[in-house]
C-alpha atoms as a PDB file:
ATOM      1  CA  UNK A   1      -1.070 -34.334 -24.759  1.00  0.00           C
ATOM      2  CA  UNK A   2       0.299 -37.920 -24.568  1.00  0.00           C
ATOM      3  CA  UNK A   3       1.543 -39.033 -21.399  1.00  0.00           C
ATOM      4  CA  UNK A   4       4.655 -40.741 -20.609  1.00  0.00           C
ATOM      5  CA  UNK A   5       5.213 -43.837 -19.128  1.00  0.00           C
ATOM      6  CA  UNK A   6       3.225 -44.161 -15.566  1.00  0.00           C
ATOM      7  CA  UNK A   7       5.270 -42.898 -12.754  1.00  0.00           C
ATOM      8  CA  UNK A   8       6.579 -45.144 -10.014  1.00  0.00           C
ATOM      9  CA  UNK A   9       4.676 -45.220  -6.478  1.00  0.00           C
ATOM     10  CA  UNK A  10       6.779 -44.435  -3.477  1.00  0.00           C
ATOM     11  CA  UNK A  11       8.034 -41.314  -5.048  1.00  0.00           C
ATOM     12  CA  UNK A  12       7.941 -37.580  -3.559  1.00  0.00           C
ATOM     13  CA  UNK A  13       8.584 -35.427  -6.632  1.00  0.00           C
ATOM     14  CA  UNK A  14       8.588 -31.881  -6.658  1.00  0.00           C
ATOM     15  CA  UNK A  15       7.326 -29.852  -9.505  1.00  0.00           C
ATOM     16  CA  UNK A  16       8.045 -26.280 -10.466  1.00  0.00           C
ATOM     17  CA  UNK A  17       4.885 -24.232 -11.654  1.00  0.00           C
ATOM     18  CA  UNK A  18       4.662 -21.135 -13.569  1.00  0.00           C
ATOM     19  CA  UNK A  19       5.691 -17.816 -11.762  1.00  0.00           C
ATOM     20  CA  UNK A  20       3.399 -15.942 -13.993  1.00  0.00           C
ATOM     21  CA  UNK A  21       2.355 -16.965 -17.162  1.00  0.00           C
ATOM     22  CA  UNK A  22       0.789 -19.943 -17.365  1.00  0.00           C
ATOM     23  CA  UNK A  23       2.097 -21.443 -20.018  1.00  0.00           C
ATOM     24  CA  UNK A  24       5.495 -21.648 -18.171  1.00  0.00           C
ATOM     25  CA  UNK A  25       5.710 -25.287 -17.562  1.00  0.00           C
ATOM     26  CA  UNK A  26       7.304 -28.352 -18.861  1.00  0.00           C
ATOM     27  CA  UNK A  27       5.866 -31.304 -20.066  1.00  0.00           C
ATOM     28  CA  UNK A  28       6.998 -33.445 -17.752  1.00  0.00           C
ATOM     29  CA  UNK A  29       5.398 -31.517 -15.255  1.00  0.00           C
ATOM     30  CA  UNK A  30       2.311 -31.984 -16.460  1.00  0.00           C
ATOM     31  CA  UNK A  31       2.132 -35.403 -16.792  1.00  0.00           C
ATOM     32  CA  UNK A  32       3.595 -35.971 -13.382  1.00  0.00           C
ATOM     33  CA  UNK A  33       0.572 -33.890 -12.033  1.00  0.00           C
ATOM     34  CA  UNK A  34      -1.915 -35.643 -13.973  1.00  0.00           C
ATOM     35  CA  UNK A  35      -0.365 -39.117 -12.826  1.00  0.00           C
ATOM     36  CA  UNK A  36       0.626 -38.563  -9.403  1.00  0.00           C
ATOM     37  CA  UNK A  37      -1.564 -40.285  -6.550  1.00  0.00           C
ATOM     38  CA  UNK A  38      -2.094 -37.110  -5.075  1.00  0.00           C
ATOM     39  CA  UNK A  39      -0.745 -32.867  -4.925  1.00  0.00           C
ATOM     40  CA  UNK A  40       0.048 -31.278  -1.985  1.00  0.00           C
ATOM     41  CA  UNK A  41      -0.028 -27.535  -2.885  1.00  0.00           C
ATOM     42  CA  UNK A  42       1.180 -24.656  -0.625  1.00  0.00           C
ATOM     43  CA  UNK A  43      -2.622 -23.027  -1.943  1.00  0.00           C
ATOM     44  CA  UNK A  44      -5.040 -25.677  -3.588  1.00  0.00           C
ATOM     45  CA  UNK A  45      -7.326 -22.314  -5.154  1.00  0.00           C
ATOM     46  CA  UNK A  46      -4.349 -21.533  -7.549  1.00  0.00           C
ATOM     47  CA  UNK A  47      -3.213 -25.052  -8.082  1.00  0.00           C
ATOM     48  CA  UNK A  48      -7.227 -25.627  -8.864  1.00  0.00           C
ATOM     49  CA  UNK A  49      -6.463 -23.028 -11.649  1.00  0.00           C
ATOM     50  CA  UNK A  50      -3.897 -24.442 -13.241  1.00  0.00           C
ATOM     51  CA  UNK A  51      -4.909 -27.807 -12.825  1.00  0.00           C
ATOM     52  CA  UNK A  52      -8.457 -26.467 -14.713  1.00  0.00           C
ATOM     53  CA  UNK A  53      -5.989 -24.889 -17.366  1.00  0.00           C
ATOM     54  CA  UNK A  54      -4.363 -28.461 -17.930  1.00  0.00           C
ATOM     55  CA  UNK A  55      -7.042 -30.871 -17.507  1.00  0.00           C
ATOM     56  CA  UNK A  56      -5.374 -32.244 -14.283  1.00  0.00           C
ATOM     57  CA  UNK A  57      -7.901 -33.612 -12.047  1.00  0.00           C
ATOM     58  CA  UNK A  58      -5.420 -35.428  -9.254  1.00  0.00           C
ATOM     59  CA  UNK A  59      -6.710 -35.164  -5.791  1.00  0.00           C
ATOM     60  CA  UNK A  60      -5.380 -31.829  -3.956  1.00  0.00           C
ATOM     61  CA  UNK A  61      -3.979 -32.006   0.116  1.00  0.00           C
ATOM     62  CA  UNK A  62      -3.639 -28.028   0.935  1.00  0.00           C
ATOM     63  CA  UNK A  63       0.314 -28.505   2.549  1.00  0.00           C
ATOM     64  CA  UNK A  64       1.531 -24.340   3.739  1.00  0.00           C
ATOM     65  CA  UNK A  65       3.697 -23.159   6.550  1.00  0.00           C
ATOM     66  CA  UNK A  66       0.698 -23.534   9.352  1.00  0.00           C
ATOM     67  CA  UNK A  67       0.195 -27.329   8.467  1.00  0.00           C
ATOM     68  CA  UNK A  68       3.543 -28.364   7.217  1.00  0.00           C
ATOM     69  CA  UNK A  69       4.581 -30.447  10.277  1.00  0.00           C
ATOM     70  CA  UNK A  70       1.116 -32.131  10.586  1.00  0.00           C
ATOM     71  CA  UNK A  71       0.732 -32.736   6.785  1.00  0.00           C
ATOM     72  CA  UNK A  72       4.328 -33.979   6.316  1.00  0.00           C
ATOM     73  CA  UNK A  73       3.791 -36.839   9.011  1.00  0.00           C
ATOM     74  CA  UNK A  74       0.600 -37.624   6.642  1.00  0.00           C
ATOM     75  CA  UNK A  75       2.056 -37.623   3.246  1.00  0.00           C
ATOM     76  CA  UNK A  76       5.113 -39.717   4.270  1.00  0.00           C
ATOM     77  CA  UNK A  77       2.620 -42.560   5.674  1.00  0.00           C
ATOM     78  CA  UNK A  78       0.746 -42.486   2.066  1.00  0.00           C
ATOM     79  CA  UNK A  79       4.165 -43.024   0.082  1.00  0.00           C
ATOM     80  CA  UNK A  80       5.536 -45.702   2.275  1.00  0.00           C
ATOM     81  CA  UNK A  81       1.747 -47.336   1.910  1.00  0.00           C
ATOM     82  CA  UNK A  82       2.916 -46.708  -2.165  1.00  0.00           C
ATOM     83  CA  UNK A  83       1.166 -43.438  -3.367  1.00  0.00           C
ATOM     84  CA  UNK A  84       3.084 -41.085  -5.747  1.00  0.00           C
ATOM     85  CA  UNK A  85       3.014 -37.520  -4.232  1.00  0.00           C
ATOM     86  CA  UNK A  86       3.644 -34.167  -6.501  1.00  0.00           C
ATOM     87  CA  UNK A  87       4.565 -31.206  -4.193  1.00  0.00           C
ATOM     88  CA  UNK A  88       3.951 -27.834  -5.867  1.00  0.00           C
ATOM     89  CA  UNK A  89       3.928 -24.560  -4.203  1.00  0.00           C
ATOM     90  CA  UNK A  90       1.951 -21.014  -5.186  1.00  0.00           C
ATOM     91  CA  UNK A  91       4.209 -20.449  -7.984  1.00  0.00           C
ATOM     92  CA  UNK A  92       7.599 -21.197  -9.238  1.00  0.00           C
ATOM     93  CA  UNK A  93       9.964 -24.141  -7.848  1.00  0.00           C
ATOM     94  CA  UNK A  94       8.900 -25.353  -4.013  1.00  0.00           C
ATOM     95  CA  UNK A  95      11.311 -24.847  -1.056  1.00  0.00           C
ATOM     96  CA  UNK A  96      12.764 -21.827  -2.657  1.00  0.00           C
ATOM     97  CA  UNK A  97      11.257 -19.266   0.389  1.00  0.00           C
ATOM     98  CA  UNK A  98       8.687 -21.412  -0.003  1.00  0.00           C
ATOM     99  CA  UNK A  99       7.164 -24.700   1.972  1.00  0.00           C
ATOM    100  CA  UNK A 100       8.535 -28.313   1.592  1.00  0.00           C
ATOM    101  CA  UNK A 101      11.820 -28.505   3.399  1.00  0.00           C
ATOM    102  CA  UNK A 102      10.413 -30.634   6.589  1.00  0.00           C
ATOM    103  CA  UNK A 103       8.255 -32.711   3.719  1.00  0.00           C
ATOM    104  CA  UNK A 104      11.766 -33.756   1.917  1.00  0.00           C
ATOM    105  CA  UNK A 105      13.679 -34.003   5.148  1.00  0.00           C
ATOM    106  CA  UNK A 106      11.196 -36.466   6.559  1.00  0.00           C
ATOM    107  CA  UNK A 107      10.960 -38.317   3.025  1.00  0.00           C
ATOM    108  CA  UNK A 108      15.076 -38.463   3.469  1.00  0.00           C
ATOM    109  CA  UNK A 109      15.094 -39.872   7.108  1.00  0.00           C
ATOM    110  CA  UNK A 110      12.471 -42.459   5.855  1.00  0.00           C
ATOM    111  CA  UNK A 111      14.125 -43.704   2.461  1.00  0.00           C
ATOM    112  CA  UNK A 112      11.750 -42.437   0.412  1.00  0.00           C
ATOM    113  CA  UNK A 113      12.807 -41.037  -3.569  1.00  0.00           C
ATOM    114  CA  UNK A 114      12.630 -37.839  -4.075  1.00  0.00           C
ATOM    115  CA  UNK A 115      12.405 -36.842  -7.304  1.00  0.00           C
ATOM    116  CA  UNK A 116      12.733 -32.717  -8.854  1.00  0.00           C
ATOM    117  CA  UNK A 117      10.823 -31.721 -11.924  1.00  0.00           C
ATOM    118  CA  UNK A 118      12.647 -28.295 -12.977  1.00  0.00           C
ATOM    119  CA  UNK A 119      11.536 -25.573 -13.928  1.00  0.00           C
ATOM    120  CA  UNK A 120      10.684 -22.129 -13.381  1.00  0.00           C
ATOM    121  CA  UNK A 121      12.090 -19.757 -10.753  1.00  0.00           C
ATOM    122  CA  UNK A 122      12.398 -15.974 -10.498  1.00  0.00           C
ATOM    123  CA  UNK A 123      16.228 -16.299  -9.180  1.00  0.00           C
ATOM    124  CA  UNK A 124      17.304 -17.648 -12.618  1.00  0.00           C
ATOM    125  CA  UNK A 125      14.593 -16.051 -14.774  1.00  0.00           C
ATOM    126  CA  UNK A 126      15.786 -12.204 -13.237  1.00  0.00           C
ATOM    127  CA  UNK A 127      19.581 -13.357 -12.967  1.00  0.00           C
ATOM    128  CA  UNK A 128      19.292 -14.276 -16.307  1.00  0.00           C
ATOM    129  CA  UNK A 129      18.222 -10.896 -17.397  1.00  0.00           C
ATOM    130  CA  UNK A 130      19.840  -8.907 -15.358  1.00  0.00           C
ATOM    131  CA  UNK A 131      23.590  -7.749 -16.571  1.00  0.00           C
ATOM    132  CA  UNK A 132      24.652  -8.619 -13.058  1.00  0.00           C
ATOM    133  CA  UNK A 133      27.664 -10.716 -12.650  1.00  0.00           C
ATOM    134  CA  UNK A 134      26.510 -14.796 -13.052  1.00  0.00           C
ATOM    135  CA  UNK A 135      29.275 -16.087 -11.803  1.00  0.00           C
ATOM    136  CA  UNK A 136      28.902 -16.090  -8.415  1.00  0.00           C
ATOM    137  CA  UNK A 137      25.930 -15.123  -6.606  1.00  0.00           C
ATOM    138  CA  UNK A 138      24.368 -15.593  -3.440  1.00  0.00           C
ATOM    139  CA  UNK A 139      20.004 -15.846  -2.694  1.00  0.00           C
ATOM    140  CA  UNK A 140      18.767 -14.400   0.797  1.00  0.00           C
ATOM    141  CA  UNK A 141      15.307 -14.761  -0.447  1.00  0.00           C
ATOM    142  CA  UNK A 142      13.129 -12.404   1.902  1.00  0.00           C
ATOM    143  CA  UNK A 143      14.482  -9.682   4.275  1.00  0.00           C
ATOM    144  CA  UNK A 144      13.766 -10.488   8.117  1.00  0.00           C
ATOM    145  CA  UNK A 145      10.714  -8.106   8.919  1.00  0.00           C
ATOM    146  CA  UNK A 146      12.362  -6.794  11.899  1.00  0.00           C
ATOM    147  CA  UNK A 147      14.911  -3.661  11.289  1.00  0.00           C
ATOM    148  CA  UNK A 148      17.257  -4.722  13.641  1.00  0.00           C
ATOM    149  CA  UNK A 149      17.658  -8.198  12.376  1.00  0.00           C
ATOM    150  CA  UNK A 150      17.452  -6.541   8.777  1.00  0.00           C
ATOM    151  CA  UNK A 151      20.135  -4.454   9.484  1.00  0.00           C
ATOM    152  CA  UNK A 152      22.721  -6.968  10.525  1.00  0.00           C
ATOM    153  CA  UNK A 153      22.263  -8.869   7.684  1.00  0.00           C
ATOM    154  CA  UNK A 154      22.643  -6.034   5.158  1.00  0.00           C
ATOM    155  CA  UNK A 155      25.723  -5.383   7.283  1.00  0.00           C
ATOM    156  CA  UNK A 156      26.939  -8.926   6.943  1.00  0.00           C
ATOM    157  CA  UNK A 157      25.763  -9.005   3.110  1.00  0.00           C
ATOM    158  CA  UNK A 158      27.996  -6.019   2.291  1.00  0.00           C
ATOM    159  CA  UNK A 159      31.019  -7.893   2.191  1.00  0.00           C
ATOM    160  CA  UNK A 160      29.893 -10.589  -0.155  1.00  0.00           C
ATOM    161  CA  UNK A 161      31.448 -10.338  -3.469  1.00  0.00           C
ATOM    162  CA  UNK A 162      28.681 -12.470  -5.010  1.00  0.00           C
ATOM    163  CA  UNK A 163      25.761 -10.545  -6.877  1.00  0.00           C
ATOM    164  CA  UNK A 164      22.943 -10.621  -4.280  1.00  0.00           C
ATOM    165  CA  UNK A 165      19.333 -11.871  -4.949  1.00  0.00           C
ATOM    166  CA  UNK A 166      16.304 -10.667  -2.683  1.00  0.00           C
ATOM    167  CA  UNK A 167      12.423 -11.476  -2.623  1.00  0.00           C
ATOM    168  CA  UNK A 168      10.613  -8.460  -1.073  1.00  0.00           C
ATOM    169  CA  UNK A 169       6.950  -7.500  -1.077  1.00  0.00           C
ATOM    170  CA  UNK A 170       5.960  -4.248  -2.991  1.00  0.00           C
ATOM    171  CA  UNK A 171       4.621  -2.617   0.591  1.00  0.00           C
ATOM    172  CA  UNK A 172       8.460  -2.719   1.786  1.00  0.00           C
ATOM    173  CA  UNK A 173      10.521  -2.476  -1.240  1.00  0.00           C
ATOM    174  CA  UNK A 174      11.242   1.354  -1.320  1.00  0.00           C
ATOM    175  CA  UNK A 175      12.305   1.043   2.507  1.00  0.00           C
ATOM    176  CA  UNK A 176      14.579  -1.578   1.716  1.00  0.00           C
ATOM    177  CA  UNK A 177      16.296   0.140  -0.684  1.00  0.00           C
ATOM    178  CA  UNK A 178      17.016   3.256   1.088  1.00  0.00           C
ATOM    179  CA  UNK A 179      18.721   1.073   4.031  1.00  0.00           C
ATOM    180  CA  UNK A 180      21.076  -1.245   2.014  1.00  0.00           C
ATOM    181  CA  UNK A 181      22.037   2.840   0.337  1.00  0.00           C
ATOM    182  CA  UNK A 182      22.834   3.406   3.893  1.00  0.00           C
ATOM    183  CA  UNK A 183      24.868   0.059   4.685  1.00  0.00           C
ATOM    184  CA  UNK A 184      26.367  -1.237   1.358  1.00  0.00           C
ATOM    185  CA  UNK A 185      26.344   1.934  -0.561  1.00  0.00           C
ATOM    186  CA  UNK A 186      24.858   3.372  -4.313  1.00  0.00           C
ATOM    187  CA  UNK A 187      25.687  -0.196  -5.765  1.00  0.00           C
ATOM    188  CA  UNK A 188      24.086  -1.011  -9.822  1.00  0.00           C
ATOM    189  CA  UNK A 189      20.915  -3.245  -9.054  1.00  0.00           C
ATOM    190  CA  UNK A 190      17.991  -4.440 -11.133  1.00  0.00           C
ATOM    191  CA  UNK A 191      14.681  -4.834  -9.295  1.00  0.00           C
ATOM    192  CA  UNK A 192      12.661  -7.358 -11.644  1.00  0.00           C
ATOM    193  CA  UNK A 193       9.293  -6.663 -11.215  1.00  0.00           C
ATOM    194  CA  UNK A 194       6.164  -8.968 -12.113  1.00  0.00           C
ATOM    195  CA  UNK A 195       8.346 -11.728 -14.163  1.00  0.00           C
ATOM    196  CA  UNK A 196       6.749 -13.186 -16.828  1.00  0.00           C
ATOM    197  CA  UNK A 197       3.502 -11.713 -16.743  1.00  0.00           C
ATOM    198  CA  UNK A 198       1.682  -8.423 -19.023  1.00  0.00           C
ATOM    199  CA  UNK A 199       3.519  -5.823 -16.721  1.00  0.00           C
ATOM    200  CA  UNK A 200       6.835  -7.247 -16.570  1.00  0.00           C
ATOM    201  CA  UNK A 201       9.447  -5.185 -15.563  1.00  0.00           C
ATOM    202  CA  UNK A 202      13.169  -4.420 -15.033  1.00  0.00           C
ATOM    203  CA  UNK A 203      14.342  -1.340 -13.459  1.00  0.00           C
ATOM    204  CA  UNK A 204      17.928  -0.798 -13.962  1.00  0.00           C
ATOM    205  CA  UNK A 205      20.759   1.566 -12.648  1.00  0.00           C
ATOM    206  CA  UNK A 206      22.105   2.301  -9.261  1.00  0.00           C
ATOM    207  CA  UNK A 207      20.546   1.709  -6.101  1.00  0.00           C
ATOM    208  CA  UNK A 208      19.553   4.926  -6.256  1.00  0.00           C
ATOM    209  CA  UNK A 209      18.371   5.670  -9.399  1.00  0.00           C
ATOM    210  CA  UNK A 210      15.576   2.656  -8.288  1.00  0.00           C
ATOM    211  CA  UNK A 211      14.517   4.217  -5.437  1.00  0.00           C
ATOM    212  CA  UNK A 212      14.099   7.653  -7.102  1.00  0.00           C
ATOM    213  CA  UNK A 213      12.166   5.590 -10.146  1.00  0.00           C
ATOM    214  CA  UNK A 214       9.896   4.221  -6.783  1.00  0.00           C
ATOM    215  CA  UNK A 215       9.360   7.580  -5.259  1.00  0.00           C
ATOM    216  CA  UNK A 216       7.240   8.892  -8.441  1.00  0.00           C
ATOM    217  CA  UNK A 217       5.294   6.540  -8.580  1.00  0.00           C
ATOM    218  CA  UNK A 218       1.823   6.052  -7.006  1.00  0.00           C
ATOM    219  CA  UNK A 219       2.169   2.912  -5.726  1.00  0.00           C
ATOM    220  CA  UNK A 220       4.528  -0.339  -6.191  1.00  0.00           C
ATOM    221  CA  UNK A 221       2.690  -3.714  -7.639  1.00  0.00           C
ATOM    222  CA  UNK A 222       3.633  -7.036  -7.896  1.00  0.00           C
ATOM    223  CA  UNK A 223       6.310  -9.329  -6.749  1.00  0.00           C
ATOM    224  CA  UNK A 224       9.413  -8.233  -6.731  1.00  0.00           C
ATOM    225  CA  UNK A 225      12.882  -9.954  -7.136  1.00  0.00           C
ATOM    226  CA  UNK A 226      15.937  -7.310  -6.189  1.00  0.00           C
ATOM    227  CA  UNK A 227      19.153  -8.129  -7.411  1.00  0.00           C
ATOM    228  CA  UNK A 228      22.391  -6.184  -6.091  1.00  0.00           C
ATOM    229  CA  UNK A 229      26.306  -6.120  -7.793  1.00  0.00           C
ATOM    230  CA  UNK A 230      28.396  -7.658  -4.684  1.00  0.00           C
ATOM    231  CA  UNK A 231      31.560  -5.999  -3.250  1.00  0.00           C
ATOM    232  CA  UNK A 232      34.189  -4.983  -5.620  1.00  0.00           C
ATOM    233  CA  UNK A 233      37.203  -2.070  -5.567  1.00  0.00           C
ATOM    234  CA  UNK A 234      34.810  -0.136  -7.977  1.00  0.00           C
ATOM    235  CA  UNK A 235      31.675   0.010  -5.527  1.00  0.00           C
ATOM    236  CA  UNK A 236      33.641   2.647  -3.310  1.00  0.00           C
ATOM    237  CA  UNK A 237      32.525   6.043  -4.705  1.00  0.00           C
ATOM    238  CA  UNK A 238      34.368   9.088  -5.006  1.00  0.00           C
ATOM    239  CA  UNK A 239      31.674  10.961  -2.373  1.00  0.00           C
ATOM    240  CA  UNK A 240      33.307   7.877   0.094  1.00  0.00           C
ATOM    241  CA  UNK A 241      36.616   9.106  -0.703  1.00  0.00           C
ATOM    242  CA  UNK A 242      36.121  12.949  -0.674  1.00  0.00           C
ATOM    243  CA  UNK A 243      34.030  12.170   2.792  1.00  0.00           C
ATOM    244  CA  UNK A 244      36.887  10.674   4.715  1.00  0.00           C
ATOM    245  CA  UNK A 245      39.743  12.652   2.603  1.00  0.00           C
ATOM    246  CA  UNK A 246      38.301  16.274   3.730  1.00  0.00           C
ATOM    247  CA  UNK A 247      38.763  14.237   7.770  1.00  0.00           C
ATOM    248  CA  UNK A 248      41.703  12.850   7.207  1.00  0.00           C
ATOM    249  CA  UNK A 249      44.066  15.599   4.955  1.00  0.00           C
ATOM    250  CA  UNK A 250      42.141  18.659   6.519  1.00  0.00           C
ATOM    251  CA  UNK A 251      41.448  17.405   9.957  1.00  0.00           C
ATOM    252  CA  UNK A 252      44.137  15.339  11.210  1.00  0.00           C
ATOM    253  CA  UNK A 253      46.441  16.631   8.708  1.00  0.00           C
ATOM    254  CA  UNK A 254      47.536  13.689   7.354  1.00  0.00           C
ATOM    255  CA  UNK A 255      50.177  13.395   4.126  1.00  0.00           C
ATOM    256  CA  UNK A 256      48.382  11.951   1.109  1.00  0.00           C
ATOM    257  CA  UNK A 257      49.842   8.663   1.315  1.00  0.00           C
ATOM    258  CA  UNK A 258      49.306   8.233   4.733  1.00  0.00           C
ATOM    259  CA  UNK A 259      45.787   8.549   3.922  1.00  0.00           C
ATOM    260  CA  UNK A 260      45.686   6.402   1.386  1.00  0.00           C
ATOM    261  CA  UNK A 261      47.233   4.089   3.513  1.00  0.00           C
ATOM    262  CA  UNK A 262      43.965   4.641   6.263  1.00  0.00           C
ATOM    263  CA  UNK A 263      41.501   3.943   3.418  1.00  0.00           C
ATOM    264  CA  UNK A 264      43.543   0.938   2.225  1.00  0.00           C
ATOM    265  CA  UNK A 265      43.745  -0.699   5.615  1.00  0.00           C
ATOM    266  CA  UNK A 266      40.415  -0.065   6.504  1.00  0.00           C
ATOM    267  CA  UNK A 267      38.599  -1.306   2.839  1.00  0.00           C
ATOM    268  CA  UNK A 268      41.507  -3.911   2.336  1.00  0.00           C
ATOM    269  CA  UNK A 269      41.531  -2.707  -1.539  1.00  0.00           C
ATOM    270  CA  UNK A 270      43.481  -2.231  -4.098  1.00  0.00           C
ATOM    271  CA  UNK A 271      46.203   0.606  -3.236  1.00  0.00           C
ATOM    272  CA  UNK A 272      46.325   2.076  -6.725  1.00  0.00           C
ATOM    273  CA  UNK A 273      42.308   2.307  -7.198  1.00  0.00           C
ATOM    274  CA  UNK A 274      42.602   4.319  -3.609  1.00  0.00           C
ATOM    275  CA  UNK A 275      45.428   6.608  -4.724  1.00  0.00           C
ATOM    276  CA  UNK A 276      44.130   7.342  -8.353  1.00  0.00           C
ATOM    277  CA  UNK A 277      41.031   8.705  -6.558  1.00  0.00           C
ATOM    278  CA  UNK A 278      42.771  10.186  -4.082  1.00  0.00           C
ATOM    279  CA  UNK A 279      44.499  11.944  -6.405  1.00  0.00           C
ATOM    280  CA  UNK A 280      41.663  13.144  -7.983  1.00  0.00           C
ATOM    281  CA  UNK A 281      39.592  14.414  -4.563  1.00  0.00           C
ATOM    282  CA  UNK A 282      43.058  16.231  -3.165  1.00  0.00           C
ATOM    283  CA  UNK A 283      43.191  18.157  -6.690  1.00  0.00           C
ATOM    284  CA  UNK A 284      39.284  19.010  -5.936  1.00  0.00           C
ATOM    285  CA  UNK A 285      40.147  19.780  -2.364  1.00  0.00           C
ATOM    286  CA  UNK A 286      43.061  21.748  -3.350  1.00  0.00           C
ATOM    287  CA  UNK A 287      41.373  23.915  -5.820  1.00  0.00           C
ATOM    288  CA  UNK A 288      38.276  24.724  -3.246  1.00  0.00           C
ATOM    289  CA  UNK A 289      40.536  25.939  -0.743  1.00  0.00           C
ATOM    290  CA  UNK A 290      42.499  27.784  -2.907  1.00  0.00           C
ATOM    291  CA  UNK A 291      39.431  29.279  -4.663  1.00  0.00           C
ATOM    292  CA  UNK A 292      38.033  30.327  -0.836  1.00  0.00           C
ATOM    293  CA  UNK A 293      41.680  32.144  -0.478  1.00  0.00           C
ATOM    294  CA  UNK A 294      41.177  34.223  -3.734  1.00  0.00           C
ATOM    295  CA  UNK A 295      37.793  35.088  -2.702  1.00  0.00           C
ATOM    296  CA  UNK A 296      38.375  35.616   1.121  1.00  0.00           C
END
C-alpha cells in the first residue's frame, strides 16, 4: 500500500478502528498508524493484532481509563517536543464510551492540532440499519450500573422524542429491557448484536418481542448496541388507555370527554389520537359490561 505524504509532527490524531471485521478501516488510517511517532491504544494486545494484520510496526503506549490522567500529561509533553501521536481505542472511533476525552482536552488547553481520522462506529453502522427514525436521535452510550441511577435516567429518557441509542453488555441486556417496558413502555427497538462480524445480528420488533426473543435463548453473546423509537402520540398503547379508562369512566365516573380530557392533560397529546381510542376502549368496555348483565 503506498503511503501518503508524511504526516506533520505536533499532531494528536485520532483514528477509528474496525468494530469487528478487520477489514473495516480506511486508508488513511492506515497510513497515519504506520507514520505516526507513536499509538496510544486503550489495549495494545488488540491494537498488536491489527497492527500484525497491516504491517504497522509504530511504537505502542497502553493509554485506558486507569492511566488516562498520568498518560495524557506524558503524551502532551512528546507532541509539544514534536512527535505525531495516533490515539486508537479497542475498537471503533475513540471517546465514543470510550477513553481520550482528558487526552484531547489537555491537547486543546495546550494548542496542540487535533486531527480525526473517521471511520467506523456501531451508533451509525446500527442506526443505519435500523428502520428507526434518523432524524433526530440521541446516544446515552452505557446504562449507569446502579438501578436507582438507571432508573432516573430511563425516566428522564422517556420523554425524548429522538430515537435512543444504548451500549449494554450481553450479562445485563435482558434486565434492561424489561425496565425501560416498565418506564417508557412496549416501544419498536432493534438490538444490533455483534456488528460486522460472522454472527451479526438485528433483532427487530417491540420492546417486547426482544426480550421474549432473549428469554429462549441459552445465553446472550456479543456486544450489543440497543436502539429505541423516541416519544411519539403513537407509543401510547391501547392497554394504557383501557388501564386508566376502566379508573376513570367506571371508577370515578367520569363522562367520556372528561376523560379524554385527563389523558390529554396528563400525556400533553394529540386530543383526537386520545378520543379515537377512547372511543374504541368505551365500545370494549361497554360491550363487557353489558355481556356480564346478559349472563348475570
Amino acid at each position: 500500500m503506498k503511503l501518503n505524504k508524511k504526516i506533520s509532527e505536533n499532531i494528536l490524531y485520532i483514528v477509528a478502528t474496525p468494530i469487528g471485521n478487520i477489514e473495516d478501516i480506511t486508508v488513511r488510517a492506515i497510513n497515519i498508524l504506520k507514520q505516526a511517532s507513536l499509538v496510544a491504544a486503550e489495549d495494545t494486545r488488540r491494537t498488536s493484532a491489527l497492527f500484525s494484520h497491516y504491517n504497522i510496526t509504530t511504537p505502542l503506549i497502553s493509554y485506558y481509563e486507569q492511566n488516562e490522567d498520568k498518560r495524557s500529561d506524558i503524551l502532551i509533553r512528546k507532541l509539544k517536543n514534536g512527535a505525531s501521536v495516533a490515539l486508537v481505542s479497542d475498537a471503533g472511533t475513540p471517546l465514543i464510551s470510550d477513553p481520550g476525552y482528558r487526552l484531547v482536552k489537555k491537547a486543546v488547553r495546550n494548542n496542540i492540532k487535533i486531527v480525526p481520522i473517521p471511520g467506523v462506529s456501531a451508533i451509525t453502522a446500527s442506526l443505519s440499519a435500523a428502520a428507526l427514525p434518523t432524524d433526530s436521535f440521541f446516544f446515552k452510550g452505557f446504562m449507569p450500573k446502579k438501578k436507582q441511577k438507571r432508573i432516573e435516567v430511563i425516566k428522564e429518557l422517556k420523554e425524548y422524542k429522538a430515537t435512543l441509542i444504548f451500549y449494554e453488555s450481553p450479562m445485563r441486556i435482558k434486565n434492561f429491557i424489561k425496565e425501560l417496558l416498565e418506564i417508557i413502555g412496549d416501544r419498536d427497538a432493534v438490538l444490533a448484536r455483534e456488528i460486522t462480524k460472522t454472527y451479526e445480528e438485528f433483532i427487530r420488533g417491540n420492546l417486547s418481542d426482544i426480550l421474549n426473543n432473549l428469554n429462549v435463548r441459552d445465553s446472550v453473546k456479543g456486544e450489543c448496541t440497543l436502539l429505541v423509537a423516541g416519544k411519539t402520540e403513537e407509543n401510547l398503547t391501547d392497554d394504557l388507555f383501557l388501564k386508566e379508562l376502566e379508573h376513570l369512566l367506571l371508577k370515578d365516573n367520569k363522562r367520556l370527554s372528561e376523560a379524554v380530557k385527563d389523558i390529554t392533560d396528563k400525556y400533553k397529546i394529540s386530543k383526537k389520537i386520545v378520543y379515537d381510542k377512547a372511543v374504541k376502549i368505551k365500545k370494549e368496555l361497554d360491550t363487557t359490561l353489558e355481556d356480564k348483565q346478559i349472563n348475570g
